[in-house]
Protein backbone atom coordinates (compact mmCIF):
# COMPACT_ATOMS: atom_id res chain seq x y z
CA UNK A 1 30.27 -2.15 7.15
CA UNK A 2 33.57 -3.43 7.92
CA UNK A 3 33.53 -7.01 9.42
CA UNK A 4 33.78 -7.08 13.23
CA UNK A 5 32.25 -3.86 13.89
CA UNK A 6 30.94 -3.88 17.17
CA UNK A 7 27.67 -5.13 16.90
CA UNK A 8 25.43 -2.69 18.32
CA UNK A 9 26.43 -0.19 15.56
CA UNK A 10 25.00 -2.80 13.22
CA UNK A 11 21.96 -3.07 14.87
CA UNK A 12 21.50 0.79 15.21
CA UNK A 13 22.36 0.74 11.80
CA UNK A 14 18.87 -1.92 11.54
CA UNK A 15 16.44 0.12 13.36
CA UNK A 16 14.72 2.23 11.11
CA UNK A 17 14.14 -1.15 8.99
CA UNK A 18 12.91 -2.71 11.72
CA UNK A 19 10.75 -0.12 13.14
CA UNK A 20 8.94 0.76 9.22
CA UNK A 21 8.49 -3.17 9.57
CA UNK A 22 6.71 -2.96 12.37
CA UNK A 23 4.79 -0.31 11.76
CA UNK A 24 3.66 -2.28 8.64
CA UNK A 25 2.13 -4.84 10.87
CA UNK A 26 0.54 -2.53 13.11
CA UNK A 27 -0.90 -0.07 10.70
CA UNK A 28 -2.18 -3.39 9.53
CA UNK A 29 -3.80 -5.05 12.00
CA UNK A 30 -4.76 -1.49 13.77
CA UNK A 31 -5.18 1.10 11.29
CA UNK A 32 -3.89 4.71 11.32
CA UNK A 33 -6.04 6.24 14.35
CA UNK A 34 -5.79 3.41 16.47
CA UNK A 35 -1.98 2.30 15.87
CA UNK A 36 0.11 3.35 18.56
CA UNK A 37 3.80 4.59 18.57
CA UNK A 38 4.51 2.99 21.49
CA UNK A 39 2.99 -0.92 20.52
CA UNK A 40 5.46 0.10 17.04
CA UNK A 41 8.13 0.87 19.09
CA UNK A 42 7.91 -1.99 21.36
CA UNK A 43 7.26 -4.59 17.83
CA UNK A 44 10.80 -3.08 17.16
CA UNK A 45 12.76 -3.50 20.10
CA UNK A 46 13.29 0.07 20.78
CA UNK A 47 11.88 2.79 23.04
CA UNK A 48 9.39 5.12 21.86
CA UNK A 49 11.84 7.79 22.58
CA UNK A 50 14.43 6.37 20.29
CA UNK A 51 11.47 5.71 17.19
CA UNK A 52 11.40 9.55 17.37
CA UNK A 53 14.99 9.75 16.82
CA UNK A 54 13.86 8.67 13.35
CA UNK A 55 10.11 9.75 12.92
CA UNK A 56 9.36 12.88 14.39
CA UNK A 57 5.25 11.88 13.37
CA UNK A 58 2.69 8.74 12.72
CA UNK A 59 2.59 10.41 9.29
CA UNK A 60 6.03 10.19 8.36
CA UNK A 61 6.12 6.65 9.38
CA UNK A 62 3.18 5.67 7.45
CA UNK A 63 5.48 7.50 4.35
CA UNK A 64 8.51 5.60 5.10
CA UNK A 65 5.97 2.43 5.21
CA UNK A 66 5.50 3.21 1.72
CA UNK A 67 8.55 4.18 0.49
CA UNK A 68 10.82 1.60 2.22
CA UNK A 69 8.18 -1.42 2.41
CA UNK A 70 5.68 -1.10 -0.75
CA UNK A 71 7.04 0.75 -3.12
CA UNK A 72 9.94 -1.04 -4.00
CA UNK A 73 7.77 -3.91 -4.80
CA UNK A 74 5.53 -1.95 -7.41
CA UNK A 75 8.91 -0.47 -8.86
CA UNK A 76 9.92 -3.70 -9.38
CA UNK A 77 6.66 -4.81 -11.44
CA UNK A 78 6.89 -1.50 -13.12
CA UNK A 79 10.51 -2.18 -14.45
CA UNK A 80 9.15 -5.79 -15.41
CA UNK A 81 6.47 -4.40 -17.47
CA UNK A 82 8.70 -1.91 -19.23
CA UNK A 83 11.06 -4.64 -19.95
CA UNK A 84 8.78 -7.19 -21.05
CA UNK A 85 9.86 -8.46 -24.68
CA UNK A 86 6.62 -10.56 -25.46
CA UNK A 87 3.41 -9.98 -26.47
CA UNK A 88 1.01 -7.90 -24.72
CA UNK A 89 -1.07 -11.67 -24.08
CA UNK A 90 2.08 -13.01 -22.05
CA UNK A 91 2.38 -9.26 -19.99
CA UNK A 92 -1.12 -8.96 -18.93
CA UNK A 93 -0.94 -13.05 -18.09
CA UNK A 94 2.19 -12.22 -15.73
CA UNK A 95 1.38 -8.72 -13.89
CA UNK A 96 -1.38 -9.54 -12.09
CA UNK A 97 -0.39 -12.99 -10.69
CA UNK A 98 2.86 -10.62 -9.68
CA UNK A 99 0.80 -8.22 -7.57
CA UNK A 100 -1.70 -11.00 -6.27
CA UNK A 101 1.81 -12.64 -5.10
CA UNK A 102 2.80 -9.22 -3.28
CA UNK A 103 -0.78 -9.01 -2.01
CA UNK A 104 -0.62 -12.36 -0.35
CA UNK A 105 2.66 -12.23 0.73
CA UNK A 106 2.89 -8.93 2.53
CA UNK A 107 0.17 -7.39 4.78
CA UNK A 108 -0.97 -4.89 2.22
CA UNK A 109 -4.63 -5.91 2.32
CA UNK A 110 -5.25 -4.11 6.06
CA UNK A 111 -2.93 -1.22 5.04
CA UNK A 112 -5.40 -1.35 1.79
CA UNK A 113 -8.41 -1.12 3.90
CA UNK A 114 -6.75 1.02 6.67
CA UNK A 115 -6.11 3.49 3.60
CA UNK A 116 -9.95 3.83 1.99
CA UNK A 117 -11.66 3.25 5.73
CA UNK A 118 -9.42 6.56 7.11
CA UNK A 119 -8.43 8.73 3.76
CA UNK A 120 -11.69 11.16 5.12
CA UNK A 121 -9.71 11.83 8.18
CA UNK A 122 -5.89 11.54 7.34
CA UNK A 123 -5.88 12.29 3.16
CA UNK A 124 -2.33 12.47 3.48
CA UNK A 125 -2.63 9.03 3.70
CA UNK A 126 -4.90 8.50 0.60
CA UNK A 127 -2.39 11.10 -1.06
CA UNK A 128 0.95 9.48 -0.23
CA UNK A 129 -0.87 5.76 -1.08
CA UNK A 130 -1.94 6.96 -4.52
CA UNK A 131 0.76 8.54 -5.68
CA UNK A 132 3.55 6.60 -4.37
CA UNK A 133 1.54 3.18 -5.52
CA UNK A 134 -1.55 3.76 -7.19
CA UNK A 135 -0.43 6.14 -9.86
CA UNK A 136 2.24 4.13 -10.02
CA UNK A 137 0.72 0.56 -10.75
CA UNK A 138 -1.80 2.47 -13.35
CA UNK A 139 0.46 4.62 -15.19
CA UNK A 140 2.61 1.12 -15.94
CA UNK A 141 -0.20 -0.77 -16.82
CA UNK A 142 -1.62 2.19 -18.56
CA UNK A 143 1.72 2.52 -21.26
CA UNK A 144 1.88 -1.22 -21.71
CA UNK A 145 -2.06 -1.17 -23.24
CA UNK A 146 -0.69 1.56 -25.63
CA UNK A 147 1.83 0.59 -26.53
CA UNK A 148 0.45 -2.76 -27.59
CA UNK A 149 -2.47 -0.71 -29.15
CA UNK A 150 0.29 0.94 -31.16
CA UNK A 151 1.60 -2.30 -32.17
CA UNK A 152 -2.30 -3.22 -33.20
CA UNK A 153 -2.63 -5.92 -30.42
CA UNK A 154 -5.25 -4.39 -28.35
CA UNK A 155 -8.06 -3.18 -29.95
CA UNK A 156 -8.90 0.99 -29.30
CA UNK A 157 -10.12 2.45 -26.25
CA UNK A 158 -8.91 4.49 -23.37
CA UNK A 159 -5.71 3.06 -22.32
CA UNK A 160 -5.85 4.52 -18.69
CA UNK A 161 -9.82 2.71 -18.45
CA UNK A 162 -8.62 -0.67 -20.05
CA UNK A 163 -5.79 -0.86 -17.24
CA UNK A 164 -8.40 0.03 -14.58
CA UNK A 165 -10.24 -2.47 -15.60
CA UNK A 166 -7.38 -4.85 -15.16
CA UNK A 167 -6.86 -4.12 -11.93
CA UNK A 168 -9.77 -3.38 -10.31
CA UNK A 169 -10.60 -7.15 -9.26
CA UNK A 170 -6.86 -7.21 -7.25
CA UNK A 171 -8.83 -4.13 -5.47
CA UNK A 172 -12.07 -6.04 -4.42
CA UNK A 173 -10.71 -9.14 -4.02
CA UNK A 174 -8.66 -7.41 -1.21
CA UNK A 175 -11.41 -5.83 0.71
CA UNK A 176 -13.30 -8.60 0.54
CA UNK A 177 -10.79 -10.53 2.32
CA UNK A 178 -9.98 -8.08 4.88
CA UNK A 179 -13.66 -6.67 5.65
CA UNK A 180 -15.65 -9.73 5.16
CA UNK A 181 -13.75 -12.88 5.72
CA UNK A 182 -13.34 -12.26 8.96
CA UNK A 183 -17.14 -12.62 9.54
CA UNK A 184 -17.30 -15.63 7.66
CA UNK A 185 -17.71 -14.84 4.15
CA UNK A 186 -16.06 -17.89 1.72
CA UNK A 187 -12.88 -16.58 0.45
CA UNK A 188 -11.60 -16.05 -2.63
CA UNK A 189 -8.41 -16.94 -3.95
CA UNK A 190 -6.79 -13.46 -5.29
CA UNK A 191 -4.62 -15.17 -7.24
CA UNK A 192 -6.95 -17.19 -8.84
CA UNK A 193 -9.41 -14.25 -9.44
CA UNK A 194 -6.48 -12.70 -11.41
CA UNK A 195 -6.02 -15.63 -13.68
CA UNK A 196 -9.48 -15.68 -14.58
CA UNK A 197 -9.94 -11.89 -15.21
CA UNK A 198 -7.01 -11.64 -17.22
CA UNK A 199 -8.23 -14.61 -19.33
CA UNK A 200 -11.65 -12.62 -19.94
CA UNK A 201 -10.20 -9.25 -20.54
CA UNK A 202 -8.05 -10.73 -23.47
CA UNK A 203 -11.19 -11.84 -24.96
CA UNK A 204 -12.45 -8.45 -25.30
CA UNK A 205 -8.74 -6.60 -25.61
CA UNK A 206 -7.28 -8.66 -27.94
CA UNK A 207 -7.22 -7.50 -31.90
CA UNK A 208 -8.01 -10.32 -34.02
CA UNK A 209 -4.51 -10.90 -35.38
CA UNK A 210 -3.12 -11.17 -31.43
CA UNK A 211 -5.54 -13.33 -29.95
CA UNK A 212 -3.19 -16.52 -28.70
């Protein structure tokens, strides 16, 4: 935009950023059924009649939650893994301290638990979450075991199970914080949980000739 535009085209330029940012808190804190297009709207600064301007539905909101506020992120991991020149040690020691940092830095965790608590209801959601993220996470770490099997790093198995594996404590450690922290459970710290995983999955991934 050309500098000294009048300002309020800027800032209806903003709004759909700022109302999919919203919505991210509210989905949240609120979940799907409960989240309201008017609390969004107000989160935003705008009327409810001008959200609809951009989302006609709750549903398309929740997508452009995804596509504008997640996704990115995991796209960006993805591209890191694909571009990763080390060994397959050095990878799996990096990813999931990545997506523990996106987990703790963005409110993902409630959207997490909004997702598995309400899929029976809304699968769209469960739909759009898997394969706009899910599918996404998996199928990276998925081509990174085998291609490090093919290089004789990891030892064989089912690439798709080993990267399950990997990830599948990011998962719990997730729910635990959002469904039993708040009634006073000790918390973990996801990042730390990562760290140690990773360090025992090596031991049983590793070929001998890789182990480091």
């Amino acid at each position: 935009m050309l500098a000294g535009a009048p300002k309020f085209r800027r800032r209806k330029a903003d709004r759909p950023g700022e109302i999919v940012q919203a919505a991210l808190q509210v989905f949240s804190e609120k979940g799907f059924a409960a989240a309201r297009l008017d609390e969004i709207a107000a989160r935003a600064g705008v009327s409810k009649g001008a959200l609809y301007l951009y989302f006609e539905t709750k549903e398309d909101l929740f997508r452009a939650v995804v596509e504008q506020a997640i996704a990115p992120n995991i796209q960006a991991v993805r591209a890191m893994i694909a571009a990763h020149p080390g060994p397959f040690a050095d990878l799996l020691r990096l990813v999931p301290e990545r997506i523990a940092g996106l987990l703790e830095t963005l409110p993902v965790g409630g959207v997490v638990k909004m997702v598995i608590g309400e899929a029976g209801n809304f699968p769209e959601l469960a739909r759009v979450w898997h394969d706009r993220l899910v599918a996404q996470a998996l199928g990276a770490m998925t081509d990174a075991v085998a291609a490090a099997q093919a290089r004789g790093e990891v030892k064989p198995g089912d690439p798709r199970t080993y990267a399950m594996q990997l990830i599948a404590p990011l998962l719990v450690g997730v729910i635990w914080r959002e469904t039993f922290v708040p009634v006073g459970a000790a918390a973990f710290d996801v990042a730390a949980v990562a760290r140690q995983h990773v360090e025992t999955m090596l031991g049983g991934m590793l070929a001998e000739g890789a182990r480091s």
